[in-house]
Structure formats: structure tokens, C-alpha cells
PDB file of N, CA and C in Angstrom:
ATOM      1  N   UNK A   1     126.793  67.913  65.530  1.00  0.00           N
ATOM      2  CA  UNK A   1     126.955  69.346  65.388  1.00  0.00           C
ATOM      3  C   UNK A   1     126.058  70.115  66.371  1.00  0.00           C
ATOM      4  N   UNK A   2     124.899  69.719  66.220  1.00  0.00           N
ATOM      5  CA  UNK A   2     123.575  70.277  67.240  1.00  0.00           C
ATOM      6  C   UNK A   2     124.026  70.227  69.013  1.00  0.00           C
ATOM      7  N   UNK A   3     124.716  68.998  69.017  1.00  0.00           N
ATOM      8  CA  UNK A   3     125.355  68.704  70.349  1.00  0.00           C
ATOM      9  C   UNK A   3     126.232  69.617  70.713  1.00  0.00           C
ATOM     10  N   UNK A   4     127.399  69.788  70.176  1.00  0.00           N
ATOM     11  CA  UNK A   4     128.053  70.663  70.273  1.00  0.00           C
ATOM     12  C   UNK A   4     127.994  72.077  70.697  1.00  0.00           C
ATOM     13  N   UNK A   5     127.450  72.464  69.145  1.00  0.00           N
ATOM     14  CA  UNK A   5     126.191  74.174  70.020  1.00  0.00           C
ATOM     15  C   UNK A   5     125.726  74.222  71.190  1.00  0.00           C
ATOM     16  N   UNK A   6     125.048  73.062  71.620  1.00  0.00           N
ATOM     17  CA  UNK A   6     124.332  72.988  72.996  1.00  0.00           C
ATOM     18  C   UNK A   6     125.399  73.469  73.704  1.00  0.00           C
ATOM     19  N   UNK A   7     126.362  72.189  73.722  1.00  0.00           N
ATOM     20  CA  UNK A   7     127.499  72.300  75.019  1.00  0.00           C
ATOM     21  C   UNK A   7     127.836  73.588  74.936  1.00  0.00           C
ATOM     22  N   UNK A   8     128.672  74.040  74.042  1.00  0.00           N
ATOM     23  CA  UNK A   8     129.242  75.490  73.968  1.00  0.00           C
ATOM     24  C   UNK A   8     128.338  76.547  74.228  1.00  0.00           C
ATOM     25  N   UNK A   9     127.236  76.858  73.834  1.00  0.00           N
ATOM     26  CA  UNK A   9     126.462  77.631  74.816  1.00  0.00           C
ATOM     27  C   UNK A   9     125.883  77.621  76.122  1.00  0.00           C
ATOM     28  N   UNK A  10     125.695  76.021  76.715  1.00  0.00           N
ATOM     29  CA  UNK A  10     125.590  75.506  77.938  1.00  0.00           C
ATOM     30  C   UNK A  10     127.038  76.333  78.798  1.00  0.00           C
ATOM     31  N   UNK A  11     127.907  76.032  77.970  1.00  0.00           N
ATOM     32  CA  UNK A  11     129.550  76.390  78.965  1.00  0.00           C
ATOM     33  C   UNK A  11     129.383  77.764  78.877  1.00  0.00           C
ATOM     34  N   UNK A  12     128.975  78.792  77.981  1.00  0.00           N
ATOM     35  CA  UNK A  12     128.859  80.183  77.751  1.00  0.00           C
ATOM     36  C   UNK A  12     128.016  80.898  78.990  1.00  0.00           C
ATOM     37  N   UNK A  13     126.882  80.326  78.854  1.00  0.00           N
ATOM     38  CA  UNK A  13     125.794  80.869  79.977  1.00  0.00           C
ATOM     39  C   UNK A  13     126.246  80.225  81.551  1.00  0.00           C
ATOM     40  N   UNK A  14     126.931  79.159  81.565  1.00  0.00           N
ATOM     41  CA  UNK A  14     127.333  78.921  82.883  1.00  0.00           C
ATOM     42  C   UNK A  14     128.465  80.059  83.404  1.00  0.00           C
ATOM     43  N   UNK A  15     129.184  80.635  82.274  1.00  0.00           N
ATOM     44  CA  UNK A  15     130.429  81.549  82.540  1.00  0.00           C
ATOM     45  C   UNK A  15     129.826  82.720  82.896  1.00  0.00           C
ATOM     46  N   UNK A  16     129.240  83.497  82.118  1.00  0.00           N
ATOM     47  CA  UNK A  16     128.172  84.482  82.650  1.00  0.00           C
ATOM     48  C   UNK A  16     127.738  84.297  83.884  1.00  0.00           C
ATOM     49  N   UNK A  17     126.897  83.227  84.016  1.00  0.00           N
ATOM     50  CA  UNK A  17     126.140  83.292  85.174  1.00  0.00           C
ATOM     51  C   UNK A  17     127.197  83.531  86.373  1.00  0.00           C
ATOM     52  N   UNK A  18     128.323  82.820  86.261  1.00  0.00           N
ATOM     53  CA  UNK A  18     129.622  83.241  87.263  1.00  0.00           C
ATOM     54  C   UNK A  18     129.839  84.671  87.306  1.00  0.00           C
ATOM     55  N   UNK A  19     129.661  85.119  86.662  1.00  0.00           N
ATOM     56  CA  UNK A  19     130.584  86.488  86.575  1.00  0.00           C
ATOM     57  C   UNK A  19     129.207  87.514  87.168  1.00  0.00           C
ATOM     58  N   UNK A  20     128.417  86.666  86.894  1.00  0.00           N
ATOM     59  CA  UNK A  20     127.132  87.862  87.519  1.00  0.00           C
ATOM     60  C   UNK A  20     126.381  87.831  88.652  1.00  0.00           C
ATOM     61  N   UNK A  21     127.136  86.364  89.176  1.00  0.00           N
ATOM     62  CA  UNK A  21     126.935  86.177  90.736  1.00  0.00           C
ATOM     63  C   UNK A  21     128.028  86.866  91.679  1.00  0.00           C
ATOM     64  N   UNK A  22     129.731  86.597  90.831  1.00  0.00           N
ATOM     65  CA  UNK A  22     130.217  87.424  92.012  1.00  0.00           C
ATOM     66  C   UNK A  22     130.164  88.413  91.969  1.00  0.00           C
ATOM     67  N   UNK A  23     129.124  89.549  90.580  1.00  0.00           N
ATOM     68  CA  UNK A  23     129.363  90.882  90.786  1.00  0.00           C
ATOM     69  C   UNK A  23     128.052  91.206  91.897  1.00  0.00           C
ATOM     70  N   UNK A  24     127.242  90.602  91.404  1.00  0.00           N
ATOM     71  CA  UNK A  24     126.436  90.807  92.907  1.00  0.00           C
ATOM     72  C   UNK A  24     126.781  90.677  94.183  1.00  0.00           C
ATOM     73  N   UNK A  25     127.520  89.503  94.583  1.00  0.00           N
ATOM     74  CA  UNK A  25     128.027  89.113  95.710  1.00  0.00           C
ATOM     75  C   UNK A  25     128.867  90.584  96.061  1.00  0.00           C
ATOM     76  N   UNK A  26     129.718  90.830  95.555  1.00  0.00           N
ATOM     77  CA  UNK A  26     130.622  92.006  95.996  1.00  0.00           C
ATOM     78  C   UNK A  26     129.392  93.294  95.960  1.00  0.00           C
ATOM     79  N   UNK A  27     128.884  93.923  94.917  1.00  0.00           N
ATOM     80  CA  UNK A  27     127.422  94.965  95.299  1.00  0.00           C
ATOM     81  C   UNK A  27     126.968  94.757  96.759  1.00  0.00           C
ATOM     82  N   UNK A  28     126.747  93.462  96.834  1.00  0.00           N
ATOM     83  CA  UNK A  28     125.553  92.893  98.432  1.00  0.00           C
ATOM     84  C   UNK A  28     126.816  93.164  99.281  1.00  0.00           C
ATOM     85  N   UNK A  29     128.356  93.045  99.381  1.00  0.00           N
ATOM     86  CA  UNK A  29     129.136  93.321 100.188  1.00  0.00           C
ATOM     87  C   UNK A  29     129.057  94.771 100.765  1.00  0.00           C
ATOM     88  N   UNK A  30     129.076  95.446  99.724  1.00  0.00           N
ATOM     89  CA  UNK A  30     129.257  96.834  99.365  1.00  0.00           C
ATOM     90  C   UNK A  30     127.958  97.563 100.180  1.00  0.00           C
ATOM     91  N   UNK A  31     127.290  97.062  99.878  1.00  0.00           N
ATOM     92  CA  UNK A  31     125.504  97.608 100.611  1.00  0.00           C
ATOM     93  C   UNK A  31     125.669  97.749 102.102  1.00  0.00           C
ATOM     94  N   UNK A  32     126.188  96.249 102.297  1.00  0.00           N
ATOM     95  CA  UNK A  32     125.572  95.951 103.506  1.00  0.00           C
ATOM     96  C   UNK A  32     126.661  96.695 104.851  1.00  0.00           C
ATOM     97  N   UNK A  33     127.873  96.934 103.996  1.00  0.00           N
ATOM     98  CA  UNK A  33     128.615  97.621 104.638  1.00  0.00           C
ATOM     99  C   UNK A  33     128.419  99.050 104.839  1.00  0.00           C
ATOM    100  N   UNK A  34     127.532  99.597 103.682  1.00  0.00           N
ATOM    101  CA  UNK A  34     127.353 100.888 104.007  1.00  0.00           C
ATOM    102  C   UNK A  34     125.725 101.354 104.976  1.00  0.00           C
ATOM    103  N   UNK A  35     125.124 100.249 104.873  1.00  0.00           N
ATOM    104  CA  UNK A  35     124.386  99.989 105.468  1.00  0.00           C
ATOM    105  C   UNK A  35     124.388 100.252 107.267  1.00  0.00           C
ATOM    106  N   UNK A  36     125.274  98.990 107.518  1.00  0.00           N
ATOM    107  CA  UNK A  36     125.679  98.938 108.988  1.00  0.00           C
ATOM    108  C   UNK A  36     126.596 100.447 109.443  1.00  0.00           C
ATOM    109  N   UNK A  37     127.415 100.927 108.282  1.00  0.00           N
ATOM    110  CA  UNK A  37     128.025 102.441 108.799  1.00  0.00           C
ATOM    111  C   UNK A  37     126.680 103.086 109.157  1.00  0.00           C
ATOM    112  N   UNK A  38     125.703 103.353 107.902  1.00  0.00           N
ATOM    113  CA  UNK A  38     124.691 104.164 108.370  1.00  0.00           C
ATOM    114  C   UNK A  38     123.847 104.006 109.698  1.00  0.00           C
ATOM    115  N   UNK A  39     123.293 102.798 109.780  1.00  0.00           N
ATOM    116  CA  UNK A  39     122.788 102.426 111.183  1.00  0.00           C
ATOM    117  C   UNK A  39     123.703 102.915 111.993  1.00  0.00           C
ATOM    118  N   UNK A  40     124.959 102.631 112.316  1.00  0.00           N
ATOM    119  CA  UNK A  40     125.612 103.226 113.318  1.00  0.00           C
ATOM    120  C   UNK A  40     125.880 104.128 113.463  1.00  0.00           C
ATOM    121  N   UNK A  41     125.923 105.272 112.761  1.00  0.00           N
ATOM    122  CA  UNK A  41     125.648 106.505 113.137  1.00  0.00           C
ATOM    123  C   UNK A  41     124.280 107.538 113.378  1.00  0.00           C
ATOM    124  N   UNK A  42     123.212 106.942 112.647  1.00  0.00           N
ATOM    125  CA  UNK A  42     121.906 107.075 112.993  1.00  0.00           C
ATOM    126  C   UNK A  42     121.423 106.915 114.459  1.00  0.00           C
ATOM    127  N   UNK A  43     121.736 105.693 114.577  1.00  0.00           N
ATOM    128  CA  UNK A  43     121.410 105.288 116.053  1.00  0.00           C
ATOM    129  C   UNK A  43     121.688 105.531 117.638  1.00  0.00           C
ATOM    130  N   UNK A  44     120.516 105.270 118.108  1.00  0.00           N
ATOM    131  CA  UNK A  44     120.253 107.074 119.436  1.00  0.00           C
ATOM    132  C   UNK A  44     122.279 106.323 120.041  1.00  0.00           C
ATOM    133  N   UNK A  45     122.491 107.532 120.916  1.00  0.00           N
ATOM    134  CA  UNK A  45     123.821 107.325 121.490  1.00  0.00           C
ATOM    135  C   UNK A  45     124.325 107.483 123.148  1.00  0.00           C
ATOM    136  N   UNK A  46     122.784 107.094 123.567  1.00  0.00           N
ATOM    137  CA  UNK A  46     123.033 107.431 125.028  1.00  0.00           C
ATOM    138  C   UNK A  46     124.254 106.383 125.863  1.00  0.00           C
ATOM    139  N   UNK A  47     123.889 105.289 125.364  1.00  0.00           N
ATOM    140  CA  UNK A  47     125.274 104.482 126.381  1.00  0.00           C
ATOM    141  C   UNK A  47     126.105 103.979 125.174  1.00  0.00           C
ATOM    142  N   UNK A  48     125.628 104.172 123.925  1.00  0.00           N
ATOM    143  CA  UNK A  48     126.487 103.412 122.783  1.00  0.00           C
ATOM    144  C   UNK A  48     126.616 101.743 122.467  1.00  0.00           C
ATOM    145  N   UNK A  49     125.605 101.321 123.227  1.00  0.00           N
ATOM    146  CA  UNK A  49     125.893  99.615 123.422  1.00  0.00           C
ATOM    147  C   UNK A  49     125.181  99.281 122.083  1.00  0.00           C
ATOM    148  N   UNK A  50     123.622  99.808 122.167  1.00  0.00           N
ATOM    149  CA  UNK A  50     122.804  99.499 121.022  1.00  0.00           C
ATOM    150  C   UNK A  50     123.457 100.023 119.712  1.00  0.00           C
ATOM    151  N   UNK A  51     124.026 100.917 119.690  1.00  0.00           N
ATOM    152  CA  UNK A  51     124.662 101.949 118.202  1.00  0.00           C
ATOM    153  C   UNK A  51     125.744 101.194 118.058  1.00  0.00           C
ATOM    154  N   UNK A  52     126.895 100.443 118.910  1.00  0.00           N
ATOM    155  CA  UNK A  52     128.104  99.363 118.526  1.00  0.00           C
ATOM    156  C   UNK A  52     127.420  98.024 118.040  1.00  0.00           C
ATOM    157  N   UNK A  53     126.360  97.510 118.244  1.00  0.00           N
ATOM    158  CA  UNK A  53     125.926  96.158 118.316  1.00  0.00           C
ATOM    159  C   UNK A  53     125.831  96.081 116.849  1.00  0.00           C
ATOM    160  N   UNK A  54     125.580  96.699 115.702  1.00  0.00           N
ATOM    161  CA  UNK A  54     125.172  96.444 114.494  1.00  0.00           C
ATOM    162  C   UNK A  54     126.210  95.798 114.011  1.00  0.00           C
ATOM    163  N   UNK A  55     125.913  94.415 113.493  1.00  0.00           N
ATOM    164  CA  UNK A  55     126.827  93.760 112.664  1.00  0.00           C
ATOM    165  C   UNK A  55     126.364  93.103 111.299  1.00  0.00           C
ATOM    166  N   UNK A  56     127.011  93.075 110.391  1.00  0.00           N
ATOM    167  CA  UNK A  56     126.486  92.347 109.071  1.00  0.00           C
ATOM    168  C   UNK A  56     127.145  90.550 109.006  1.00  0.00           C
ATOM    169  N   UNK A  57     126.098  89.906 108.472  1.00  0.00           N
ATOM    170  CA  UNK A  57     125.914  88.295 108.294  1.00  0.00           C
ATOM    171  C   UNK A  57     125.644  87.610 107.153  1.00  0.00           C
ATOM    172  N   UNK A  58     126.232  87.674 106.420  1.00  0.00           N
ATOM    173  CA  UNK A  58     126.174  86.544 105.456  1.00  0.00           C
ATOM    174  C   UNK A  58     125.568  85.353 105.548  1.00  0.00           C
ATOM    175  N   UNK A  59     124.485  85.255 105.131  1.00  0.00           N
ATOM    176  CA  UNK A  59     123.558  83.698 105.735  1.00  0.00           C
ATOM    177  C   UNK A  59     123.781  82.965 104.169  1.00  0.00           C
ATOM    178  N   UNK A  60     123.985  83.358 102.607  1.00  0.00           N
ATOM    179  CA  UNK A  60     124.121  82.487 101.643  1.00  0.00           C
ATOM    180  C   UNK A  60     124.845  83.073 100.578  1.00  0.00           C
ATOM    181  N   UNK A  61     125.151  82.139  99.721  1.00  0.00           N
ATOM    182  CA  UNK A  61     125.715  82.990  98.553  1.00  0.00           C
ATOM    183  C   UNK A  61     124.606  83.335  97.487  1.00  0.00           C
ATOM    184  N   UNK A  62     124.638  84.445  96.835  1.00  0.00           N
ATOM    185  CA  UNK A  62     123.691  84.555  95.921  1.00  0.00           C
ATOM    186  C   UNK A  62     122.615  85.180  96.133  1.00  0.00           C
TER     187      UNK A  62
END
């Protein structure tokens, strides 16, 4: 019986933990995109090379 509980709350908190990684994952999408808009329009605009160069990178999940 004790086993059981375990598992089923083991499987419970693993489901969560899913659901609260990809809502972060998409937030950190969301940031980083508004992020790089902002830099690029902030940024000085004399030849435009440095103000186009901003790009966003995903280095992990999580």
C-alpha cells in the first residue's frame, strides 16, 4: 500500500514538474524575445551593423 502512494505521488510530482518546466521554457522564450526587440531598438544606429547583430541562443533547457 505504502509503495503504491510513493509511486503515485512520485508520477504526480514528475507531471507537475513537466508542466512547470515548459511554462518556463515558453516565459524564457517570451523574455528573450522581447529582450533582443528592445536591444535593437535602443542601440546607437549609425551604420546599423551593431543594432542588426543582436540575436537570441538557447544554450539549455530549463
Amino acid at each position: 500500500m505504502s509503495n503504491d502512494l510513493a509511486d503515485l505521488i512520485a508520477k504526480e510530482l514528475a507531471a507537475y514538474s513537466d508542466e512547470v518546466t515548459e511554462e518556463v521554457d515558453k516565459i524564457a522564450e517570451q523574455v528573450a524575445d522581447e529582450t533582443v526587440d528592445e536591444l535593437k531598438e535602443t542601440s546607437p544606429k549609425r551604420y546599423g551593423k551593431y543594432r542588426r547583430s543582436w540575436k537570441k541562443k538557447k544554450l539549455a533547457n530549463g
